[in-house]
Protein backbone atom coordinates (compact mmCIF):
# COMPACT_ATOMS: atom_id res chain seq x y z
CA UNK A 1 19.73 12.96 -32.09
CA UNK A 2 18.35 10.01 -33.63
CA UNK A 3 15.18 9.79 -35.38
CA UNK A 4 12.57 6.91 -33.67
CA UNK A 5 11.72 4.25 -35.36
CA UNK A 6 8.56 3.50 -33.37
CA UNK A 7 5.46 5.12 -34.47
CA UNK A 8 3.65 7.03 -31.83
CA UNK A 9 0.95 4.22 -32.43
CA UNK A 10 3.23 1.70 -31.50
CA UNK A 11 4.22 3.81 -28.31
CA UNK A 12 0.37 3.92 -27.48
CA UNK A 13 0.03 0.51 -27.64
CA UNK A 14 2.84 -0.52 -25.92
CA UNK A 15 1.58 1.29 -22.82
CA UNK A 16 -1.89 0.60 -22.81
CA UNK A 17 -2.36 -3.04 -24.41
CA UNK A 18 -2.30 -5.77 -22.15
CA UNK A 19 0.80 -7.60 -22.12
CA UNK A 20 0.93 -10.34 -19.76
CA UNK A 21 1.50 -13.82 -21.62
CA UNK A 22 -0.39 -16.82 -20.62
CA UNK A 23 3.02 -18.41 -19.14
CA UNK A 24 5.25 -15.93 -17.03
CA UNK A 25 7.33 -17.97 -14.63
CA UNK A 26 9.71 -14.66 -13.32
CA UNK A 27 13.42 -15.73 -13.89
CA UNK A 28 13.73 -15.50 -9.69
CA UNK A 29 11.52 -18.42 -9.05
CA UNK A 30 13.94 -20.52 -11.48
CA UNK A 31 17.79 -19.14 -11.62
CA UNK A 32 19.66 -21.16 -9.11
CA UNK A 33 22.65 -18.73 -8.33
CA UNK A 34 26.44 -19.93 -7.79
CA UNK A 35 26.50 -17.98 -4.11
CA UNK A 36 29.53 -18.22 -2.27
CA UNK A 37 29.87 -20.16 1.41
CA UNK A 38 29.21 -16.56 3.51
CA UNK A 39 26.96 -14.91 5.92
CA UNK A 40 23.72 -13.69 4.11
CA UNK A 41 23.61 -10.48 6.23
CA UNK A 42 27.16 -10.04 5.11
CA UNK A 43 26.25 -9.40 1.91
CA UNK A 44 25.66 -5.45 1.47
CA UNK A 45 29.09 -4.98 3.31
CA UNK A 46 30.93 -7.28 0.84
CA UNK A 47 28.67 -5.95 -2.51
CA UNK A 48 29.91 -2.02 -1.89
CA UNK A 49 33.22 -3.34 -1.34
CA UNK A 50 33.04 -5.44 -4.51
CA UNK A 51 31.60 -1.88 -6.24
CA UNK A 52 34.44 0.11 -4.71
CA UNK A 53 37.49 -2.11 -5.64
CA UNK A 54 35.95 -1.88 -9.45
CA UNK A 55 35.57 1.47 -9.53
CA UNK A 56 39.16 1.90 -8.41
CA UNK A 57 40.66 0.03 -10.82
CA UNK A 58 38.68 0.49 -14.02
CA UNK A 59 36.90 3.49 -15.74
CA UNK A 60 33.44 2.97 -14.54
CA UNK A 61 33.09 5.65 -12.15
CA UNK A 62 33.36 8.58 -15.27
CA UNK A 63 30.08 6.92 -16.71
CA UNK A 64 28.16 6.44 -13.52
CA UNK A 65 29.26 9.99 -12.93
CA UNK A 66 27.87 11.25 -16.21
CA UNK A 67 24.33 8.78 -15.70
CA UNK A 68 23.80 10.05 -12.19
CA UNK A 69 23.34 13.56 -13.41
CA UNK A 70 20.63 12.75 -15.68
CA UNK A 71 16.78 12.08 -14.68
CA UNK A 72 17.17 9.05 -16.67
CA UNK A 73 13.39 7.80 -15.64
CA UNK A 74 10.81 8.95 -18.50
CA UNK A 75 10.44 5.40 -19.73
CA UNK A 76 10.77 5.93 -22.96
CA UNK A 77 12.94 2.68 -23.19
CA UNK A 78 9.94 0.53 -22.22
CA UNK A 79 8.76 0.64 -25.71
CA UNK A 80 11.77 -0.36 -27.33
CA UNK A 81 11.63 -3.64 -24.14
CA UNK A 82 10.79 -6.85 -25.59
CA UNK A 83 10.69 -8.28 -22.01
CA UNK A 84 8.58 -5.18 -20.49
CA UNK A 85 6.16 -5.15 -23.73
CA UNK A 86 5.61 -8.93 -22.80
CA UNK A 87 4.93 -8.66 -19.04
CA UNK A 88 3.99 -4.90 -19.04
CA UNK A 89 5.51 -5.28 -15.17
CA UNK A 90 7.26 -1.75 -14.75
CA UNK A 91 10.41 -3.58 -12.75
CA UNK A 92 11.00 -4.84 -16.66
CA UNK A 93 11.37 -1.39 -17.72
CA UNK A 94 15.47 -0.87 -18.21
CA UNK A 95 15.43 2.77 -16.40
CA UNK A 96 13.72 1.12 -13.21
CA UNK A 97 16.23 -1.69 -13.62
CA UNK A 98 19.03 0.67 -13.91
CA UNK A 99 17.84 2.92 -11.16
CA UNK A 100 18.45 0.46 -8.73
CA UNK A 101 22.34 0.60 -8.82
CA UNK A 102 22.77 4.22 -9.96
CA UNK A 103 20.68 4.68 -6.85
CA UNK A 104 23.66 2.42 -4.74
CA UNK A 105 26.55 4.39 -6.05
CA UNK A 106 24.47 7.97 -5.66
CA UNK A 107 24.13 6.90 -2.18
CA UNK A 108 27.24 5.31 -1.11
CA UNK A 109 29.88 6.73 -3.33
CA UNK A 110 28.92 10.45 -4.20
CA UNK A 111 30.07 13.29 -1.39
CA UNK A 112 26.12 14.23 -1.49
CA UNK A 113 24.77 11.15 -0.98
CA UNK A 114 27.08 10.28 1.50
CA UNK A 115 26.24 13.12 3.55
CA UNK A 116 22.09 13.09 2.64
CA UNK A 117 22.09 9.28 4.15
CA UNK A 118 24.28 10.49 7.34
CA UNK A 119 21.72 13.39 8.39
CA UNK A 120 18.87 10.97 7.15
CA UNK A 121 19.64 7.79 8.45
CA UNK A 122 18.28 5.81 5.19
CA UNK A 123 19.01 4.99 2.01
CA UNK A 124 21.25 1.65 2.91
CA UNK A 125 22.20 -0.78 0.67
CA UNK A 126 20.10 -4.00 2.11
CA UNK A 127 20.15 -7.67 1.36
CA UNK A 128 16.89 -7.29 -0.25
CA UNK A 129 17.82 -4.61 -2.41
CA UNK A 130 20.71 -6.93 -3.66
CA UNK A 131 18.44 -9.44 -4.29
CA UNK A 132 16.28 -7.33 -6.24
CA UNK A 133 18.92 -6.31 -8.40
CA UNK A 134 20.23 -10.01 -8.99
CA UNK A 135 16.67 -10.98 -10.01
CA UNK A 136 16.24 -7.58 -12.24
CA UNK A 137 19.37 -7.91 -13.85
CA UNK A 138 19.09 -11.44 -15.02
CA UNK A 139 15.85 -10.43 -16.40
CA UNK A 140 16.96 -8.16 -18.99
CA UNK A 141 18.85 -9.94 -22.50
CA UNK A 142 21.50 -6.82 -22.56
CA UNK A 143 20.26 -6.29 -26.44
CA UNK A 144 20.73 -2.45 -26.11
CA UNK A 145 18.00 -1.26 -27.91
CA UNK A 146 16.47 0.10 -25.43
CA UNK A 147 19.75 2.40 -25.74
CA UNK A 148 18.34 3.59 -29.67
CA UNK A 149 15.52 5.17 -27.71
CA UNK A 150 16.64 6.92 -24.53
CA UNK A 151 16.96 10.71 -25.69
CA UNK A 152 19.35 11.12 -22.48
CA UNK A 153 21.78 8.44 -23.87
CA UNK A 154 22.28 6.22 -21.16
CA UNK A 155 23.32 2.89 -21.94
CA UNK A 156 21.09 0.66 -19.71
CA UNK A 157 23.15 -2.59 -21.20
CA UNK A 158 26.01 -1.41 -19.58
CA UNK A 159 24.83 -0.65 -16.58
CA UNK A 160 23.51 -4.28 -16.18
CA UNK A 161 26.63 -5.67 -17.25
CA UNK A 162 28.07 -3.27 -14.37
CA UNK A 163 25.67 -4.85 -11.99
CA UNK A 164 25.90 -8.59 -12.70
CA UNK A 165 29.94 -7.79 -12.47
CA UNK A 166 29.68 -6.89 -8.72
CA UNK A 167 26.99 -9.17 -7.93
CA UNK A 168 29.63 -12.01 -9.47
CA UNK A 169 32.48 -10.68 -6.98
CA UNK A 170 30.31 -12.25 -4.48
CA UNK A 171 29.64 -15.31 -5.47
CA UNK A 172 25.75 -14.08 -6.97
CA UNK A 173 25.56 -15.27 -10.73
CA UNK A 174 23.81 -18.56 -12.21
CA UNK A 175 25.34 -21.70 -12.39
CA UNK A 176 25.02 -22.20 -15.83
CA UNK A 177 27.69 -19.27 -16.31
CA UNK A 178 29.95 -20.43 -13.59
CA UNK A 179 30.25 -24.10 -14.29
CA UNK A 180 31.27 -23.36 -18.09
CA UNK A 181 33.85 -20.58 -17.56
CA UNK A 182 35.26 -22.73 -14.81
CA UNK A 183 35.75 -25.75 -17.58
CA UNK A 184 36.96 -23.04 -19.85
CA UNK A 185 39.84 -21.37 -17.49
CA UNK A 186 40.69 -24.23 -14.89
CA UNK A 187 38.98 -27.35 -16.82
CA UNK A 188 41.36 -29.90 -18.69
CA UNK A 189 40.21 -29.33 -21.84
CA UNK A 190 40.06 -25.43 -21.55
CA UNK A 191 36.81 -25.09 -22.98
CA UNK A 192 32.90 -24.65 -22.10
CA UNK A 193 31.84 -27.75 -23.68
CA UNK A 194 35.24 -30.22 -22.40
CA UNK A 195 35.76 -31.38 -25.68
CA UNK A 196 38.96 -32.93 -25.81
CA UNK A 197 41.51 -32.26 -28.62
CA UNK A 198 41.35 -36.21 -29.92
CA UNK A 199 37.47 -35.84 -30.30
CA UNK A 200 37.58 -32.40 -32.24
CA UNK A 201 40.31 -33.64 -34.75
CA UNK A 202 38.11 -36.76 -35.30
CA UNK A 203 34.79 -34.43 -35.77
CA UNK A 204 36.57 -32.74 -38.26
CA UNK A 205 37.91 -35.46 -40.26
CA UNK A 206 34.76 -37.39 -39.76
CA UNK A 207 33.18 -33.91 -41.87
CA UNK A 208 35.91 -33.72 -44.11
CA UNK A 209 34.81 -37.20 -45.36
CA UNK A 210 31.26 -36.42 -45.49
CA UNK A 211 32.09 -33.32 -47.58
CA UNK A 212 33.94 -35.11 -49.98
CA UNK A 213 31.17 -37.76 -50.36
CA UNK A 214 28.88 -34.66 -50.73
CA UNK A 215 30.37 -32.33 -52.97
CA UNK A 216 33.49 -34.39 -54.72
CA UNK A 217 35.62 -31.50 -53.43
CA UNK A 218 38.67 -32.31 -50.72
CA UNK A 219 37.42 -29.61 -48.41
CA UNK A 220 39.67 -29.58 -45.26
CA UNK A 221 40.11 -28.46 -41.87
CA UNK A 222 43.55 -27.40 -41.27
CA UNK A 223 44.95 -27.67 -37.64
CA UNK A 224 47.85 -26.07 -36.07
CA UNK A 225 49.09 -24.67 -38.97
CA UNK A 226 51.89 -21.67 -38.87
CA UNK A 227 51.54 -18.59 -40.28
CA UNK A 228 48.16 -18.77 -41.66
CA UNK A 229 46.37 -15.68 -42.97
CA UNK A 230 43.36 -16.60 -40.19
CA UNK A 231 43.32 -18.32 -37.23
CA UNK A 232 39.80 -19.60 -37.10
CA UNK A 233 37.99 -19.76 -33.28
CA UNK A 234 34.20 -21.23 -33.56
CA UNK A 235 31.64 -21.24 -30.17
CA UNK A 236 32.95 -24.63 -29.25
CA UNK A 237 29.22 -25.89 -28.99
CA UNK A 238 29.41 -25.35 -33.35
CA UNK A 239 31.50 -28.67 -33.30
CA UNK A 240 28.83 -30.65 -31.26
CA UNK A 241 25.74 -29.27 -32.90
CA UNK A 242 26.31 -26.94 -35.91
CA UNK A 243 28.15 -29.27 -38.74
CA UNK A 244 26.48 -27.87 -41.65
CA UNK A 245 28.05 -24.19 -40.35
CA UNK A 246 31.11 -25.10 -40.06
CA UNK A 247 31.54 -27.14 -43.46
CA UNK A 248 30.21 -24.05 -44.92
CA UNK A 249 32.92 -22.46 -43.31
CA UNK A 250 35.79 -24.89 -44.92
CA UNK A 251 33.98 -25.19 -48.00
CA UNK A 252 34.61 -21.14 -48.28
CA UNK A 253 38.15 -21.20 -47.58
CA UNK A 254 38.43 -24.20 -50.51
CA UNK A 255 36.96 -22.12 -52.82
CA UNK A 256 38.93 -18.77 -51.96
CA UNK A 257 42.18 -20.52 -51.14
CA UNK A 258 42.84 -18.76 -48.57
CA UNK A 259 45.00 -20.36 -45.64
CA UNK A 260 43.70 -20.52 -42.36
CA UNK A 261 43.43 -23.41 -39.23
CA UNK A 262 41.86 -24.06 -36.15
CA UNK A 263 44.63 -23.89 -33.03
CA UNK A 264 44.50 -26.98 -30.81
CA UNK A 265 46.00 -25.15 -28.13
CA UNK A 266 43.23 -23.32 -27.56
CA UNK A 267 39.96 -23.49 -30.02
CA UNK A 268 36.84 -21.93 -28.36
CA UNK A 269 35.32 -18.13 -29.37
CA UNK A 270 32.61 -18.40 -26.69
CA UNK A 271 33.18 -15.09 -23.91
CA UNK A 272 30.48 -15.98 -21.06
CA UNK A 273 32.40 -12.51 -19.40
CA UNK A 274 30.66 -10.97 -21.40
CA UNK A 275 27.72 -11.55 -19.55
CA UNK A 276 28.64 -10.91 -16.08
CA UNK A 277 32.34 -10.81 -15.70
CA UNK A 278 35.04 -8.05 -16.97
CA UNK A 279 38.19 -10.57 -15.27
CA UNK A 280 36.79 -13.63 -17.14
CA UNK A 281 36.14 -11.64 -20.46
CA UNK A 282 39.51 -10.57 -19.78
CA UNK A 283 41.27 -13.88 -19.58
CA UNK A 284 39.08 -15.33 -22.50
CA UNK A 285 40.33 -12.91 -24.82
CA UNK A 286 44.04 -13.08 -24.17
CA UNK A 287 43.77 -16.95 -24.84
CA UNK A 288 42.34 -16.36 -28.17
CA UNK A 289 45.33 -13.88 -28.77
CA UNK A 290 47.99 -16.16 -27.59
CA UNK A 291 46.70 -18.78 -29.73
CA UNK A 292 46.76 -16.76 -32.62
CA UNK A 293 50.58 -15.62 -31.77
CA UNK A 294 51.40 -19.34 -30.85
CA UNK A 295 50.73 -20.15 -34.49
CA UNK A 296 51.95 -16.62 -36.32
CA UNK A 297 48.60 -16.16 -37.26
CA UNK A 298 47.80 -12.74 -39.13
CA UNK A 299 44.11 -12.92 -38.37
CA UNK A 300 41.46 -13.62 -35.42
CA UNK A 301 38.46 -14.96 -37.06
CA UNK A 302 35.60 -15.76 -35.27
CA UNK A 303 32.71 -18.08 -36.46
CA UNK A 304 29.17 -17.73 -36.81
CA UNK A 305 28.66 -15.75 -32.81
CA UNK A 306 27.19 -12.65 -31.85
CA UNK A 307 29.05 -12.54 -28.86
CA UNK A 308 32.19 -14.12 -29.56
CA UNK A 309 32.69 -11.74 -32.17
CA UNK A 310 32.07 -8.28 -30.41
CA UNK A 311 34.40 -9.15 -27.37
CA UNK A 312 37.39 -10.45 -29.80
CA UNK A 313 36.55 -6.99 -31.85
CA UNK A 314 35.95 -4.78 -29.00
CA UNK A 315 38.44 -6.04 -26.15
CA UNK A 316 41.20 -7.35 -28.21
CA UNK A 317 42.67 -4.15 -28.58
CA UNK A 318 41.83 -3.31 -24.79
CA UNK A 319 43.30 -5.75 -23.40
CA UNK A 320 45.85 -7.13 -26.21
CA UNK A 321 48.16 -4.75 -27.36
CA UNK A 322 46.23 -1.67 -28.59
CA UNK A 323 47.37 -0.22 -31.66
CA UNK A 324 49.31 -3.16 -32.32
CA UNK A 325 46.71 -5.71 -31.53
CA UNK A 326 45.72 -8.36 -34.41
CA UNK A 327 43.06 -7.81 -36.51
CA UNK A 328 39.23 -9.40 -35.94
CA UNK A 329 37.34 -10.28 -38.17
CA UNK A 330 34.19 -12.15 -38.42
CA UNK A 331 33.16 -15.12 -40.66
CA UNK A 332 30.68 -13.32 -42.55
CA UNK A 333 32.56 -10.01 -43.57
CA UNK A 334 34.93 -12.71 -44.62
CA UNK A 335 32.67 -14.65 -46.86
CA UNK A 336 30.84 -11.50 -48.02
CA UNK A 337 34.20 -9.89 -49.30
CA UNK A 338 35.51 -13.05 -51.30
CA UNK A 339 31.74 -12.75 -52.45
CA UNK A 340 32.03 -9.28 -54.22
CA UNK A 341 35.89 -10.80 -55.18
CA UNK A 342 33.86 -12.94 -57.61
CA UNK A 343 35.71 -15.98 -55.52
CA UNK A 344 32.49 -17.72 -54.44
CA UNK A 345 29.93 -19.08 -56.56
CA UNK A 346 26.38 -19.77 -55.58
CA UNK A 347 23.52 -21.26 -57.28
CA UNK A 348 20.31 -19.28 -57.35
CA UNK A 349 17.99 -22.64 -57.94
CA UNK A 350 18.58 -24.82 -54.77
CA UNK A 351 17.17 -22.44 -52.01
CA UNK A 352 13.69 -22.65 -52.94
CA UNK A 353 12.23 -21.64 -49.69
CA UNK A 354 11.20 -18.61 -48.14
CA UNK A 355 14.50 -17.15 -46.44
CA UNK A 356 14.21 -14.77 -43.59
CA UNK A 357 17.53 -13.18 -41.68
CA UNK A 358 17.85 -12.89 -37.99
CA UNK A 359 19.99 -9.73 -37.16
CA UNK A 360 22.29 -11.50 -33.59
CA UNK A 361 22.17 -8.35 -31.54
CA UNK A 362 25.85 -8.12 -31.20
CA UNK A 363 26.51 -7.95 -35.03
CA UNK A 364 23.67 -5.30 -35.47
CA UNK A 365 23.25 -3.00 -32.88
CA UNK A 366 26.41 -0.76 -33.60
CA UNK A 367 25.62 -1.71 -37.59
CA UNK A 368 28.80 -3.63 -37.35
CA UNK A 369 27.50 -6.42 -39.56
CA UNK A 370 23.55 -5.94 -40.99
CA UNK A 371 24.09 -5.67 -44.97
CA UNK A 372 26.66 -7.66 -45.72
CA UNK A 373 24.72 -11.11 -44.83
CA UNK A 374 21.25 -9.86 -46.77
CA UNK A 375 23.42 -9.22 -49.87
CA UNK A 376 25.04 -12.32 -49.70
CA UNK A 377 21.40 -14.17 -49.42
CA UNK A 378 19.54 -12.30 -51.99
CA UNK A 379 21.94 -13.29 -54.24
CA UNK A 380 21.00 -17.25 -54.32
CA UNK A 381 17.65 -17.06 -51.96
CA UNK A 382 14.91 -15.97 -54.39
CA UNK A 383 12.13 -16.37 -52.06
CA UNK A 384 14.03 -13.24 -49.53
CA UNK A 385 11.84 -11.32 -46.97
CA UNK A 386 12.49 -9.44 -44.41
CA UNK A 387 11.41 -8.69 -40.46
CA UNK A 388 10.02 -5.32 -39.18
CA UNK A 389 12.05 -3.66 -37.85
CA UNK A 390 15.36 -4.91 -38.25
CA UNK A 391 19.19 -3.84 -38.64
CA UNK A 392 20.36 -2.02 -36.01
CA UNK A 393 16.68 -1.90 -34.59
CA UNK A 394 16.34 -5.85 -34.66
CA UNK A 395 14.49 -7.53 -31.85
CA UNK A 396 16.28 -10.00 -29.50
CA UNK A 397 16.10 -13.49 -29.90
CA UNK A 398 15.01 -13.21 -26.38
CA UNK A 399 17.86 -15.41 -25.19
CA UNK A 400 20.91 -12.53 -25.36
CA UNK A 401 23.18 -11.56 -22.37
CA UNK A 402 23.95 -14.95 -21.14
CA UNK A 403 20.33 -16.33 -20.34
CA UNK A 404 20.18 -18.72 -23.44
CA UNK A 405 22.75 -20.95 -21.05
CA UNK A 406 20.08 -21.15 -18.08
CA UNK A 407 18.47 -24.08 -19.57
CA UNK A 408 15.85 -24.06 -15.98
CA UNK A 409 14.63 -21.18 -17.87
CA UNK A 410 13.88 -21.74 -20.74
CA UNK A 411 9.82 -21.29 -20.49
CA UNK A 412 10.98 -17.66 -19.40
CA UNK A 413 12.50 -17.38 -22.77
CA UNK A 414 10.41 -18.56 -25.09
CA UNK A 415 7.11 -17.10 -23.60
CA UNK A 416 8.27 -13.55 -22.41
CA UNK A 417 11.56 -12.52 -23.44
CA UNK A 418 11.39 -14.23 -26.97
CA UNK A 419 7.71 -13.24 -26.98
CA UNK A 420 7.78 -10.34 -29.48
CA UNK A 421 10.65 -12.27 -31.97
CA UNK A 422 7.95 -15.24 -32.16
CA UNK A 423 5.46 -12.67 -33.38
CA UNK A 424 8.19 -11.30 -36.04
CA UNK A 425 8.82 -14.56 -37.28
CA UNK A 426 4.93 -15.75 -37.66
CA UNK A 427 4.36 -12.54 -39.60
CA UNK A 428 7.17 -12.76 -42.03
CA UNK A 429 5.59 -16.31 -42.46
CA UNK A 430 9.53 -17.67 -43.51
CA UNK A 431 10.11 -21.50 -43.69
CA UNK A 432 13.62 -21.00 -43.12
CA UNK A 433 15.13 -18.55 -40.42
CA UNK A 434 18.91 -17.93 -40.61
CA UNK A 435 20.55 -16.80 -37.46
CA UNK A 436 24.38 -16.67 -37.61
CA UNK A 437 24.84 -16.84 -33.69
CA UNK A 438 25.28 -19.93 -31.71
CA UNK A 439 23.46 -18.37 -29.03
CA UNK A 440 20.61 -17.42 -31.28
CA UNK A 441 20.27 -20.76 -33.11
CA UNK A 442 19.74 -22.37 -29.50
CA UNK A 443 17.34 -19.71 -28.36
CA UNK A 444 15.32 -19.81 -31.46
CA UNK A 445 14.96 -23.14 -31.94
CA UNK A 446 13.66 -23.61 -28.57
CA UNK A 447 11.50 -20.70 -29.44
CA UNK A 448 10.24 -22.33 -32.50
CA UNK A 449 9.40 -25.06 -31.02
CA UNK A 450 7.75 -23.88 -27.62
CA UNK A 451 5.38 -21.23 -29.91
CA UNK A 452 4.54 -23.58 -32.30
CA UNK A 453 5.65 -21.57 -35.69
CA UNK A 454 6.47 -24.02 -38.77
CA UNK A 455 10.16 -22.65 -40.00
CA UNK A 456 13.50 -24.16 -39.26
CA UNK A 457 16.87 -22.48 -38.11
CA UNK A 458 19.75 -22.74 -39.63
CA UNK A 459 23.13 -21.23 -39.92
CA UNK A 460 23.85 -18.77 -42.72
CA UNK A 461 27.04 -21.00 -43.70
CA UNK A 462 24.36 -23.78 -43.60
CA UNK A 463 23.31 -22.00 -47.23
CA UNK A 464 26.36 -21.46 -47.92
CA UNK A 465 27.05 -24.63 -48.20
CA UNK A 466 23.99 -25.85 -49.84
CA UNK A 467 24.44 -23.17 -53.05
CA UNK A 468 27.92 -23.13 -53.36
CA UNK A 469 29.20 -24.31 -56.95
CA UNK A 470 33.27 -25.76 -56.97
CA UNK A 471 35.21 -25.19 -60.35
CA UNK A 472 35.93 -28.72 -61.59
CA UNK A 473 39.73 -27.95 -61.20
CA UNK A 474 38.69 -28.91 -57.77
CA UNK A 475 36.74 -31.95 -58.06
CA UNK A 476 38.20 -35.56 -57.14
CA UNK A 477 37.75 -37.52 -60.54
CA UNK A 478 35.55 -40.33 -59.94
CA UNK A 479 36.54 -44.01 -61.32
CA UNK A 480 33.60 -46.30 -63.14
CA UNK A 481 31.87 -47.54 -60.13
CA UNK A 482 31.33 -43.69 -58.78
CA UNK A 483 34.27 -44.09 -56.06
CA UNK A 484 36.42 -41.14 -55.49
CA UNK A 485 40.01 -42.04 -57.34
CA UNK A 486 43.31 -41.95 -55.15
């Protein structure tokens, strides 16, 4: 079993200090839910049908067999809660939240329970109970940890994801999450932020020219081109709002000259399914993989997101060919490897700051991805510290499983669920924080701002491309007047 990493002190506290913040406004006074043109009292009919059709045609029902057998209600996930250790409300606490649809299928799809409600007469699934669990679910950030702590093993995560998957079969999911994945399957530019092709190819040229103006290196962003070693997909939103990550992407691949390109077929890593939806995360994926095989690609690279990363790593292979599904890999095993190569060079004196690291929940939690960043950094960031805890113990941004995209809210966020990461930050007293997730840079700049904390968030290719040093084989000679020569 594993060892704890929270002291019984911290267990005390978190059970007996009080916890409400001065701003709570509950996520169920502010989500407004996508819900579907049908009769209200219709719902628990249509919900246990949703349930039943998933269970028959995936593998959930082994788990929920397995969870059901457990008592799976000590609590001892509340202390590893960000969100319950803010409001201290027990609904927050993941076994409650979980009980609520392992208590559905005990009842309605288990011989027992079947026959217990019959001779009873209660125990049915109500409209209010569904609305309880819509409000509970889209409560909790699906970080997982609580998961490190439950000595039973159940995966509360999962089970969420389980629930916001049925509620989503009938029409009960935010907007936010709708109108994106909508623009991203059925939209005309096939991605969550409608960027046309025209305007990405003149972002990137527009950076290629600021790069060279920069750095007197031609650093470029290949497009379409066959048979590259990596076929590059970014969150889409990194185009609008994250420039600096994304020429410390190309400025990488210059220095390691390595081929790769961004597809124009099909260009955007972000996986909202993810969040609430196994037959969206399922279409997401297989565009990134026929993208990849439209251009002979050898590699699926994904940029600088938690979440894009673990579905393309986790459901590739589900869903795209198995044993002979491409590689994924993620931008910073990438640069961390040509790192130890001796192929990138960084230099120590321009990051003068005080450099803390961010740990994006889906890099850390399965210590996928925790050292290979901090090695990188303490290389060229003299002034390093660390958070407490961190690694595969890291605390959630607070904006995780899909509710950094429900702008409405946002004071949610920043004063409960991103609570306890505001208090990690203040402490470790860093001027800059480095979160390589485009769903973390959003949430924690909003949470930087909200809670008043004086550091700025920035990519970790951001650095990257601060520090790194170009041989002079690559630099554009310049003529007399300082103008880059032809």
């Amino acid at each position: 079993m594993r060892t704890s990493v929270i002291t019984p002190e911290e267990r005390k506290k978190a059970f007996t200090s009080p916890k409400k913040a001065e701003v709570i406004q509950k996520q169920r006074l502010n989500v407004r839910y996508h819900v579907e043109d049908f009769d209200v009292s219709d719902r628990p009919r249509r919900f246990l049908e949703a349930f039943a059709a998933i269970l028959k045609h995936s593998n959930y029902r082994m788990v929920l067999d397995h969870f059901i057998r457990m008592t799976g209600r000590c609590s001892r996930c509340a202390v590893a809660c960000h969100v319950y250790q803010a409001t201290g409300d027990e609904k927050d606490i993941p076994c409650y939240r979980s009980g609520l649809l392992l208590d559905v299928y005990r009842r309605h799809f288990t011989l027992g329970g079947m026959m217990r409600g019959r001779v009873s007469g209660h125990g049915y699934l109500t409209d209010e109970k569904i609305q309880e669990m819509a409000d509970s679910f889209w409560n909790c950030t699906a970080c997982r940890r609580c998961a490190l702590e439950c000595p039973l093993g159940l995966d509360h995560g999962l089970i969420t994801h389980l629930g916001r998957y049925i509620l989503s079969e009938i029409g009960i999911v935010p907007r936010a999450l709708v109108v994106s994945t909508r623009a991203q399957l059925e939209g005309p530019f096939k991605n969550t932020s409608a960027i046309p092709v025209p305007a990405l190819k003149d972002t990137l040229e527009f950076l290629e020219d600021e790069m060279l103006e920069e750095k007197s290196v031609k650093i470029k962003f290949p497009t379409d081109a066959d048979g590259s070693d990596y076929v590059f997909f970014a969150a889409v939103s990194d185009y609008l709002m994250e420039a600096e990550s994304l020429m410390g992407i190309a400025a990488v691949f210059t220095a390691t000259g390595d081929k790769w390109t961004i597809g124009t077929g099909y260009f955007d890593g972000i996986n909202y399914g993810l969040f609430y939806s196994d037959r969206v995360l399922e279409k997401v994926v297989k565009k990134v993989d026929t993208e990849t095989r439209r251009l002979n690609g050898k590699n699926i690279l994904i940029g600088e997101c938690g979440h894009a990363s673990r579905t393309a790593k986790q459901f590739i292979p589900a869903y795209c060919g198995g044993d002979k599904a491409l590689p994924v890999l993620n931008i910073l095993e990438y640069t961390h490897k040509a790192w130890k190569q001796g192929k990138i060079k960084l230099n120590p004196d321009v990051v003068t700051e005080k450099v803390a690291y961010h740990d994006p929940c889906n890099y850390a939690r399965n210590r996928w991805i925790v050292n290979q960043p901090r090695e990188v950094l303490k290389s060229f960031c003299r002034n390093y510290v660390e958070m407490t805890p961190t690694g595969e113990d890291n605390v959630c941004c607070g904006g995780g499983g899909g509710t950094v995209s429900i702008d409405e809210i946002r004071p949610y966020r920043t004063t409960v669920g991103g609570k306890l990461k505001a208090d990690q930050i203040r402490k470790s007293g860093c001027e800059i924080l480095v979160a390589p997730c485009a769903n973390c840079k959003k949430q924690l700049r909003e949470l930087v701002e909200d809670q008043g904390l004086n550091c700025r968030v920035v990519g970790f290719h951001d650095l990257i491309y601060k520090a790194i040093v170009f041989d002079d084989s690559l630099k554009v000679p310049k003529d007399d007047a300082g103008k880059e020569m032809k």
